[in-house]
PDB file of N, CA and C in Angstrom:
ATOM      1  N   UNK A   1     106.616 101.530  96.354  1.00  0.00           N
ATOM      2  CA  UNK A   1     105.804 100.610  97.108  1.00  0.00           C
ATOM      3  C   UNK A   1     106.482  99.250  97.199  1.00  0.00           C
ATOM      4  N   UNK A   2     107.164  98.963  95.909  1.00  0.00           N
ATOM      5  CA  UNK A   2     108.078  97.561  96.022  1.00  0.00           C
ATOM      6  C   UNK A   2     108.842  97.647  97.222  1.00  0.00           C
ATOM      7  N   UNK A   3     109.485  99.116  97.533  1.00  0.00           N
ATOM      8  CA  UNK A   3     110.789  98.745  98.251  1.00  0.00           C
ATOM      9  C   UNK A   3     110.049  98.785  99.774  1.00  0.00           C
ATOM     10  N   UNK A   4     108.633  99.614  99.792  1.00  0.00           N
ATOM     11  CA  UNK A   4     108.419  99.950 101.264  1.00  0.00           C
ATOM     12  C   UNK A   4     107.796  98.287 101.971  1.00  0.00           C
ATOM     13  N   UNK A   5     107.256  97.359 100.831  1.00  0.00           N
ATOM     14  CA  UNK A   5     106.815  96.503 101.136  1.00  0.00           C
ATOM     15  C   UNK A   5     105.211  96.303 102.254  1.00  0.00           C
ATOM     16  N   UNK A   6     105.449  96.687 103.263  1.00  0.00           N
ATOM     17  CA  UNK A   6     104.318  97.263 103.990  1.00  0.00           C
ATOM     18  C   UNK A   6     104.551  98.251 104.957  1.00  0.00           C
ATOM     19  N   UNK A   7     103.559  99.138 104.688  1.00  0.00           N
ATOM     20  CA  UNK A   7     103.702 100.373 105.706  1.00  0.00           C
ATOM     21  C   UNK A   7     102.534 101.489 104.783  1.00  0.00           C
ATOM     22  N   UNK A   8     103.266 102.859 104.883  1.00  0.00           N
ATOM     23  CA  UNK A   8     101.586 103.752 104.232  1.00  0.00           C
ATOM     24  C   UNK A   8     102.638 104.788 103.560  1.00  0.00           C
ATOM     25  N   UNK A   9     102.367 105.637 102.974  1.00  0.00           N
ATOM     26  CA  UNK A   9     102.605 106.388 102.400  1.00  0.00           C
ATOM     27  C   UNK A   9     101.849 107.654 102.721  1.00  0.00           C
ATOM     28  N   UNK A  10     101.838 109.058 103.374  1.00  0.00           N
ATOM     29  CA  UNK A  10     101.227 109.642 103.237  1.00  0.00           C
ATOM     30  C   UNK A  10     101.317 110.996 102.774  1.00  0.00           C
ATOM     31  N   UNK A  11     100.520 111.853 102.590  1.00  0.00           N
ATOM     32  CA  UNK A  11     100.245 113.291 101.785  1.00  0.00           C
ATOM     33  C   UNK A  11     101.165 113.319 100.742  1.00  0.00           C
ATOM     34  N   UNK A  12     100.718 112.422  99.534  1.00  0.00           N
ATOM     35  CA  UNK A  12     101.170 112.322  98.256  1.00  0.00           C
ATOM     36  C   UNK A  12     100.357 113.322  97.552  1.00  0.00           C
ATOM     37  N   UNK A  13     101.133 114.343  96.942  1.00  0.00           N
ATOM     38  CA  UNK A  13     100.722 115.093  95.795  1.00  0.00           C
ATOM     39  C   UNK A  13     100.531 114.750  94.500  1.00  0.00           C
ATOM     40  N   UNK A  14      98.812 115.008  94.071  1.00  0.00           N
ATOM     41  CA  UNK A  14      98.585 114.737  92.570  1.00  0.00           C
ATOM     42  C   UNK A  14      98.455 115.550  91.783  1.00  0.00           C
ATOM     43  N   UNK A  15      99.100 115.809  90.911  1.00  0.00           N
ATOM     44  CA  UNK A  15      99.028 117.110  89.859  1.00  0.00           C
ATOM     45  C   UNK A  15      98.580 116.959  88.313  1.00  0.00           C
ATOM     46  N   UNK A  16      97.178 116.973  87.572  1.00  0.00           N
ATOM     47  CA  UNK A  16      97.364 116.675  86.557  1.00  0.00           C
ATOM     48  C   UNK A  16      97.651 115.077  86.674  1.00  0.00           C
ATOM     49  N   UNK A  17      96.835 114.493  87.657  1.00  0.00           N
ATOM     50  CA  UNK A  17      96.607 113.179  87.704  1.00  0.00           C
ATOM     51  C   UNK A  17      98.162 112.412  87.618  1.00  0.00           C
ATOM     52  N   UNK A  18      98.977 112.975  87.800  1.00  0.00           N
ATOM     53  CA  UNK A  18     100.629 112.129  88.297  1.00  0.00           C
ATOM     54  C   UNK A  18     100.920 112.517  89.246  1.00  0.00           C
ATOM     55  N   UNK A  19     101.026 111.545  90.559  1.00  0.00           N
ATOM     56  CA  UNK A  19     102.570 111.674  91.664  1.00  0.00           C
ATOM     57  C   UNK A  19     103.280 112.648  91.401  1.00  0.00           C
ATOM     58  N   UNK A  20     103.147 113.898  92.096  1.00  0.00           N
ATOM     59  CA  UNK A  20     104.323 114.617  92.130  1.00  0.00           C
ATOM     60  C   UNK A  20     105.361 114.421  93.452  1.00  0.00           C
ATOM     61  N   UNK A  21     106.321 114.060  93.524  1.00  0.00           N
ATOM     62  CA  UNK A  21     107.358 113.439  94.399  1.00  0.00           C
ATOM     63  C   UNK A  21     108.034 115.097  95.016  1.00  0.00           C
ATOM     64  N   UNK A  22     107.996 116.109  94.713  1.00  0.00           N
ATOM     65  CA  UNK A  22     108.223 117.503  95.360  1.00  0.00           C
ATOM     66  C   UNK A  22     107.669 118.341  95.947  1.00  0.00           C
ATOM     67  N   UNK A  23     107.125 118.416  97.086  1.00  0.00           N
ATOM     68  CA  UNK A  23     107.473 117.596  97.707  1.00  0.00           C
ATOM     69  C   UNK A  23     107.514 116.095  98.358  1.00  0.00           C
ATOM     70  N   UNK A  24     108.781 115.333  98.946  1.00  0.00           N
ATOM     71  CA  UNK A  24     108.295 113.893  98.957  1.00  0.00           C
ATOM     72  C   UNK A  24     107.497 113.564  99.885  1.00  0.00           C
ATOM     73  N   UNK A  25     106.437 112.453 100.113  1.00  0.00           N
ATOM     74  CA  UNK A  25     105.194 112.001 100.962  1.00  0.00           C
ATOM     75  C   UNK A  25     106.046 111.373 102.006  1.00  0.00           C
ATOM     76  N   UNK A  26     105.369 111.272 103.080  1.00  0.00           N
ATOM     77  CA  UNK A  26     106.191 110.774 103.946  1.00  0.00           C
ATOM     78  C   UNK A  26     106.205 109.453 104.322  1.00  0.00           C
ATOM     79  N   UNK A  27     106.816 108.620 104.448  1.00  0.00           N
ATOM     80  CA  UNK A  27     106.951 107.003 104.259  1.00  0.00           C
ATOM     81  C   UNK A  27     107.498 106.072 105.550  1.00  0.00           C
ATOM     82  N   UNK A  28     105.998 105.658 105.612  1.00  0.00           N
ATOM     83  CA  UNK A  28     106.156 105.086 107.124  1.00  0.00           C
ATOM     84  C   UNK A  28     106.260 103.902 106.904  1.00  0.00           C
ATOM     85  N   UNK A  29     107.389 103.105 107.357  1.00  0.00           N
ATOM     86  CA  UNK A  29     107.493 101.462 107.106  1.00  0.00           C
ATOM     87  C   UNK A  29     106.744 100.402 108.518  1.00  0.00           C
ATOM     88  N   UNK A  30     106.397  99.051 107.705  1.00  0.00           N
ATOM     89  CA  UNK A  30     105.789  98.829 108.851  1.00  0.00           C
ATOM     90  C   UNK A  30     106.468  96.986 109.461  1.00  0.00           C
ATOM     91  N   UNK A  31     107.019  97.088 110.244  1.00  0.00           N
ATOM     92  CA  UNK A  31     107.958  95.980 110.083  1.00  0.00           C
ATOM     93  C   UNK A  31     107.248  94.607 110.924  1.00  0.00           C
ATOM     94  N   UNK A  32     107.208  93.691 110.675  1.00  0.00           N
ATOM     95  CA  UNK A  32     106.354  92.597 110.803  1.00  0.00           C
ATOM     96  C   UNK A  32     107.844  91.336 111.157  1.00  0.00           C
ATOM     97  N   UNK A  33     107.350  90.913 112.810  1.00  0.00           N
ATOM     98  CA  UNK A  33     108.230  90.394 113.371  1.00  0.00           C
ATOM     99  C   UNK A  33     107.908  88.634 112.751  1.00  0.00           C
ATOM    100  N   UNK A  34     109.354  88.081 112.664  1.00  0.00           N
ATOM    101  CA  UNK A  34     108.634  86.774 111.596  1.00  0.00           C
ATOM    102  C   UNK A  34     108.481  86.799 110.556  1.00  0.00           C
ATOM    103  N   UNK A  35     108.422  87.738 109.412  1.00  0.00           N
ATOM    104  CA  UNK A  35     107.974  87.945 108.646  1.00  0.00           C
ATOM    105  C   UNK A  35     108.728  88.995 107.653  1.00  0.00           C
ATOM    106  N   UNK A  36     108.789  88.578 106.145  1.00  0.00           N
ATOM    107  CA  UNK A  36     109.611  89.567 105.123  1.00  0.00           C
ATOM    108  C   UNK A  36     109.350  90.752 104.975  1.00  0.00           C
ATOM    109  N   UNK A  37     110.545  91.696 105.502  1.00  0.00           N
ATOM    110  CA  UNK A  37     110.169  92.947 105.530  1.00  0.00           C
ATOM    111  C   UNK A  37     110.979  93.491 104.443  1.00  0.00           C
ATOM    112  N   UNK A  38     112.145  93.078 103.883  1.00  0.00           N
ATOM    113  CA  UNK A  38     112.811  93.442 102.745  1.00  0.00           C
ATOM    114  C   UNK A  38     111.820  93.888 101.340  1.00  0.00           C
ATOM    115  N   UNK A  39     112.154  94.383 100.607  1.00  0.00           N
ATOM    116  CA  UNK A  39     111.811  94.903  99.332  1.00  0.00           C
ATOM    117  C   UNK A  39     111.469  93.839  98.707  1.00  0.00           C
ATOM    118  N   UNK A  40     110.562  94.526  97.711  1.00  0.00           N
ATOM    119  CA  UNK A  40     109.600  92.984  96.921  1.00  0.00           C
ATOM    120  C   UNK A  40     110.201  92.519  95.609  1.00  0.00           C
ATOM    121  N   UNK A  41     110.754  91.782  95.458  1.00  0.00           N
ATOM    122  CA  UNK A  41     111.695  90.809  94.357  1.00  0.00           C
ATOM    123  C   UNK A  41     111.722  91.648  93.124  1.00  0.00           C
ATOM    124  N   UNK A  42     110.213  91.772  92.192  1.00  0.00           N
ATOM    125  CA  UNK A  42     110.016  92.707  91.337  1.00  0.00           C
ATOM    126  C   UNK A  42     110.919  93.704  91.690  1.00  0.00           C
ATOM    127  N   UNK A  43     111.394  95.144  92.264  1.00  0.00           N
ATOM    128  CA  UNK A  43     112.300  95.903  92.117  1.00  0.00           C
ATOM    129  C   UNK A  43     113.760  95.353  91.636  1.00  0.00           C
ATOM    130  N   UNK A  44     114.317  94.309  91.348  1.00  0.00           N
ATOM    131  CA  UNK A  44     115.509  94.285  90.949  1.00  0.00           C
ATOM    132  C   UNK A  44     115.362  94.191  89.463  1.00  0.00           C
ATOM    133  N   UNK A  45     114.007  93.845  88.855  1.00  0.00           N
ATOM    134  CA  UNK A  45     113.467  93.530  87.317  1.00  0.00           C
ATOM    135  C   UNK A  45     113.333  95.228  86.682  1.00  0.00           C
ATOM    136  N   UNK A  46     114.061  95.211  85.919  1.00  0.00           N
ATOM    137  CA  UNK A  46     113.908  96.335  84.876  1.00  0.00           C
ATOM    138  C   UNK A  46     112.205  96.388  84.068  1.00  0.00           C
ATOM    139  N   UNK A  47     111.309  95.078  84.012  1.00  0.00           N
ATOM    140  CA  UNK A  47     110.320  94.963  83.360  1.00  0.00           C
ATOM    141  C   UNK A  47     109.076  94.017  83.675  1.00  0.00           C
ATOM    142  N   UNK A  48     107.588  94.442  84.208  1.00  0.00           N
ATOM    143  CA  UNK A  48     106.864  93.497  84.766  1.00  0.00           C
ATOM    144  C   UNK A  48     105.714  93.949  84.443  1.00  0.00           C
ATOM    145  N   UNK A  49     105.119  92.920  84.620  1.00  0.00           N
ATOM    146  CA  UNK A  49     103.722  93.421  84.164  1.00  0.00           C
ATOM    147  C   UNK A  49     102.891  94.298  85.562  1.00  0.00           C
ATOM    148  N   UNK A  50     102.593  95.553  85.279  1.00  0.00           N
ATOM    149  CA  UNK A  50     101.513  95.990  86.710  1.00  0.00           C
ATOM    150  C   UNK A  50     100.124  95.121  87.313  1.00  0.00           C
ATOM    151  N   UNK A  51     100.374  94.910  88.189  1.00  0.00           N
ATOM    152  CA  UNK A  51      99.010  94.524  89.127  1.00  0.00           C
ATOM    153  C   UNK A  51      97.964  95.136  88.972  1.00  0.00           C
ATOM    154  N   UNK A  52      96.703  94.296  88.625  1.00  0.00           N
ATOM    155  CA  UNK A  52      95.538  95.514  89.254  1.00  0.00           C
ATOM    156  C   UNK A  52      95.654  96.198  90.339  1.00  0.00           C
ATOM    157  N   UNK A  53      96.416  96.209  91.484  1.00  0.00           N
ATOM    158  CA  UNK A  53      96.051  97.196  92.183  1.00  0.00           C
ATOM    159  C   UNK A  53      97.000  98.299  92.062  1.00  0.00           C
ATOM    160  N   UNK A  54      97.708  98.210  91.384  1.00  0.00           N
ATOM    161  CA  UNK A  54      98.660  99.490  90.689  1.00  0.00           C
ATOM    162  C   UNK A  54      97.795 100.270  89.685  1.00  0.00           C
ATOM    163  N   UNK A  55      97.387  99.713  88.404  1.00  0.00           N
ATOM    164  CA  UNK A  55      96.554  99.671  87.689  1.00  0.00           C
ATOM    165  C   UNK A  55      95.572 100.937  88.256  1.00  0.00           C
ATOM    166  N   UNK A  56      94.667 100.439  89.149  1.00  0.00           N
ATOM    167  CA  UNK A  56      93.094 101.135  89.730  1.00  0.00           C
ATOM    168  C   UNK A  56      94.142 101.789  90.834  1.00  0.00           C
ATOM    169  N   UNK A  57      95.107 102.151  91.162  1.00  0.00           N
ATOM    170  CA  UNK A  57      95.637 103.352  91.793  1.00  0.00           C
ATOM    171  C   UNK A  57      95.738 104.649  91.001  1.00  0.00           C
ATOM    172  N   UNK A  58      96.707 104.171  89.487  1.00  0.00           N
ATOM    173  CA  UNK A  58      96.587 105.679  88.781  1.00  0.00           C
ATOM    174  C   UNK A  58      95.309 105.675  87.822  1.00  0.00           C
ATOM    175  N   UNK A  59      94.593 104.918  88.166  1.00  0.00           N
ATOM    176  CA  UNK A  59      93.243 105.616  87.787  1.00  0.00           C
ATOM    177  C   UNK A  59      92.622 106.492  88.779  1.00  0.00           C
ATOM    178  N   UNK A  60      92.869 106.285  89.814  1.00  0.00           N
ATOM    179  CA  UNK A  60      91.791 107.196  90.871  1.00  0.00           C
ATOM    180  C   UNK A  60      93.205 108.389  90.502  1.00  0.00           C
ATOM    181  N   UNK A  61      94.191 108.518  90.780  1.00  0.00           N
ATOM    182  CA  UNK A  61      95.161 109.652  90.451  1.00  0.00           C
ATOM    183  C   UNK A  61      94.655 109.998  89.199  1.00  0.00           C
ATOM    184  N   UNK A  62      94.554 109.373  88.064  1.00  0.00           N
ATOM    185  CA  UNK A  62      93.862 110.259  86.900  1.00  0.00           C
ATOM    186  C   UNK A  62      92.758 110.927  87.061  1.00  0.00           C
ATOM    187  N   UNK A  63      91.446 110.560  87.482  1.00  0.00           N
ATOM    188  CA  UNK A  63      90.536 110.694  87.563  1.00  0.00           C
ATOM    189  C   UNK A  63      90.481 112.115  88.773  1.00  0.00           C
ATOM    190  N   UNK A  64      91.053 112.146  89.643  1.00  0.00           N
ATOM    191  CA  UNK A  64      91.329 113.038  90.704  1.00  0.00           C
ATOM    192  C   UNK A  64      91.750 114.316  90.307  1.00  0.00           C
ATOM    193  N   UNK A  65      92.931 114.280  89.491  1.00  0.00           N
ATOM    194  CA  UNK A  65      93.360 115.795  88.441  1.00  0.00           C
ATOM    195  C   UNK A  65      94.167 116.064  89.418  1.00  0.00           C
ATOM    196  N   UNK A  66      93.956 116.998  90.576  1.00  0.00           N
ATOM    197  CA  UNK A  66      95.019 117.847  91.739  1.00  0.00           C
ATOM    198  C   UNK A  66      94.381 117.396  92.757  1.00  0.00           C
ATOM    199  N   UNK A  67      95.018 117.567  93.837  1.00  0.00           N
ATOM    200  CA  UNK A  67      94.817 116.998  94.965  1.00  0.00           C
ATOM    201  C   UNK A  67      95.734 115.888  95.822  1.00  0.00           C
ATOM    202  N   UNK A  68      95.560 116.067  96.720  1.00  0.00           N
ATOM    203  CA  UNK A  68      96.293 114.973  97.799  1.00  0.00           C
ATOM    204  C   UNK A  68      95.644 114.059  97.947  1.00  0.00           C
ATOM    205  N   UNK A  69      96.334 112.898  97.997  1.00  0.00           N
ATOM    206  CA  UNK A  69      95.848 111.794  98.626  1.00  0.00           C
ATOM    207  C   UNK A  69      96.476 111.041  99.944  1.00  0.00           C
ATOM    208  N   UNK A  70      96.229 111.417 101.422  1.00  0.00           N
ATOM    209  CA  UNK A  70      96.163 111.554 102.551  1.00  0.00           C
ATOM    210  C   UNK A  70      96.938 110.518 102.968  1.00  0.00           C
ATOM    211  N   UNK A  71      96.731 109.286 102.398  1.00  0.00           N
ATOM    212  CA  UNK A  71      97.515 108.110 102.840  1.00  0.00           C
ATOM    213  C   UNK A  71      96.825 106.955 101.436  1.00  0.00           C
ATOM    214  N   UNK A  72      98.776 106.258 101.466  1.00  0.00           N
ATOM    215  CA  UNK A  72      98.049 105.077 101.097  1.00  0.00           C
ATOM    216  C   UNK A  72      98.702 103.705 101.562  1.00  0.00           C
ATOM    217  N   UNK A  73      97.405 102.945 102.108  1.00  0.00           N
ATOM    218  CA  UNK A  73      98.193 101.650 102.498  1.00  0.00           C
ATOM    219  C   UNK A  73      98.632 100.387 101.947  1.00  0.00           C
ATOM    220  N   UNK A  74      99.955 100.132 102.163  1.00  0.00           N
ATOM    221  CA  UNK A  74     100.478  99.033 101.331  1.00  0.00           C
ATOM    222  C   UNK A  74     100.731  97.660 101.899  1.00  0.00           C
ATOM    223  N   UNK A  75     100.454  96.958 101.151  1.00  0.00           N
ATOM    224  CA  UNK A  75     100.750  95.157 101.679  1.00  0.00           C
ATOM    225  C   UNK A  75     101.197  94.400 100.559  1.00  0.00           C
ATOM    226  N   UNK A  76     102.519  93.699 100.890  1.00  0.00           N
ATOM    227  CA  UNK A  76     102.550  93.163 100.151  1.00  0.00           C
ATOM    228  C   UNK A  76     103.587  93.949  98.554  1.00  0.00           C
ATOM    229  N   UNK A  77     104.180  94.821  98.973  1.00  0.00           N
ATOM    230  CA  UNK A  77     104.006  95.587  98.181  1.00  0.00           C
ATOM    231  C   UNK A  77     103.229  96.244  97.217  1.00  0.00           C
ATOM    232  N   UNK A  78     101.911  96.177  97.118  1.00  0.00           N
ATOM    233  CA  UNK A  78     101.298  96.802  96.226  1.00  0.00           C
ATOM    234  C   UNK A  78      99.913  97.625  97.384  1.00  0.00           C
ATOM    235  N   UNK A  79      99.496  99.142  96.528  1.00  0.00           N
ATOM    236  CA  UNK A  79      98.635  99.434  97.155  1.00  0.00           C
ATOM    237  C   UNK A  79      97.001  98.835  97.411  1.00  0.00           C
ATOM    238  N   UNK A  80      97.005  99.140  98.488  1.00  0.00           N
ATOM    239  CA  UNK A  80      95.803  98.223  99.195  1.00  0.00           C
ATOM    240  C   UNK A  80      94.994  99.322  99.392  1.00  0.00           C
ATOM    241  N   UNK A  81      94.682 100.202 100.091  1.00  0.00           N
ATOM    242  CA  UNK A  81      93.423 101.380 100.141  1.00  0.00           C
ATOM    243  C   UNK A  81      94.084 102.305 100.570  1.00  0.00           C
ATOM    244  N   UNK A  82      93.484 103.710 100.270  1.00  0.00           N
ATOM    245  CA  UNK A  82      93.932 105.027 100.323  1.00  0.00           C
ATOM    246  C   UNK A  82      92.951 106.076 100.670  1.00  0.00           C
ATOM    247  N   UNK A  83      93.218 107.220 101.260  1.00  0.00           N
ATOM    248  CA  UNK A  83      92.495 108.300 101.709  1.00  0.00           C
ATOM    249  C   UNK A  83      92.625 109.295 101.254  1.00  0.00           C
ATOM    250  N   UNK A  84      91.480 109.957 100.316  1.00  0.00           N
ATOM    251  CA  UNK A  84      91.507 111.161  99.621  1.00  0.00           C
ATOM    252  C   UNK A  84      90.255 112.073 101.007  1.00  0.00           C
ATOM    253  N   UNK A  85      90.818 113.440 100.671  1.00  0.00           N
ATOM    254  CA  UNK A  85      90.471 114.411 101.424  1.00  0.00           C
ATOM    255  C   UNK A  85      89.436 115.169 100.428  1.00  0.00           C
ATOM    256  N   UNK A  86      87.861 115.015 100.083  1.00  0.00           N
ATOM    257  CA  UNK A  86      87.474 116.048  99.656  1.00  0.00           C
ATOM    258  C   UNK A  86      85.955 117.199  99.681  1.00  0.00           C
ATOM    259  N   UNK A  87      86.715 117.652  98.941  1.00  0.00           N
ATOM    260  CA  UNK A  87      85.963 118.967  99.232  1.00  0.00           C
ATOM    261  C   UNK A  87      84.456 119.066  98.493  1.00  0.00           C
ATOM    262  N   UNK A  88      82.913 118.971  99.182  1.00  0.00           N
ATOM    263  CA  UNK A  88      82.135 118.729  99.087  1.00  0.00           C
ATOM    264  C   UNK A  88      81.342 120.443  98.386  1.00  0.00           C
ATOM    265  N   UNK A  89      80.713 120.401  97.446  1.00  0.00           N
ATOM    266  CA  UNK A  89      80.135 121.746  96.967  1.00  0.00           C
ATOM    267  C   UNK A  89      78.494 121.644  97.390  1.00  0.00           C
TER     268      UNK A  89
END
């Protein structure tokens, strides 16, 4: 998300409540004329503290167990809201 800066991420696989990257989600960048589209400073740091909105991302991935999550949108580098697909009993 650091490097996509803004754009979405979509049909990310959750397995056992972690990102599974195999297959990879597909990563749509979103480029903003005027405006920093390069990667977010944090990626060159080996060590940082997480954001709440990193934070309350792998909680809904924990909490979720398996499943996709459809899209997620980023600003700023960090996630901003996301779309889970589910299945109603």
């Amino acid at each position: 998300m650091q490097r996509l800066n803004h754009g979405r991420i979509f049909d990310l696989t959750v397995r056992d409540g972690q990102p599974v990257m195999d297959p990879p989600p597909r990563v749509v960048r979103e480029i903003k004329f005027g405006g920093e589209n390069g990667p977010r400073p944090e990626v060159a740091k080996a060590d940082f503290a997480l954001k709440g909105q990193v934070r309350e991302l792998f909680a809904q991935m924990e909490a979720m167990g398996d499943g996709v999550i459809r899209s997620i949108e980023v600003k700023h580098g960090l996630p901003f809201r996301m779309t889970i697909e589910e299945v109603r009993a």
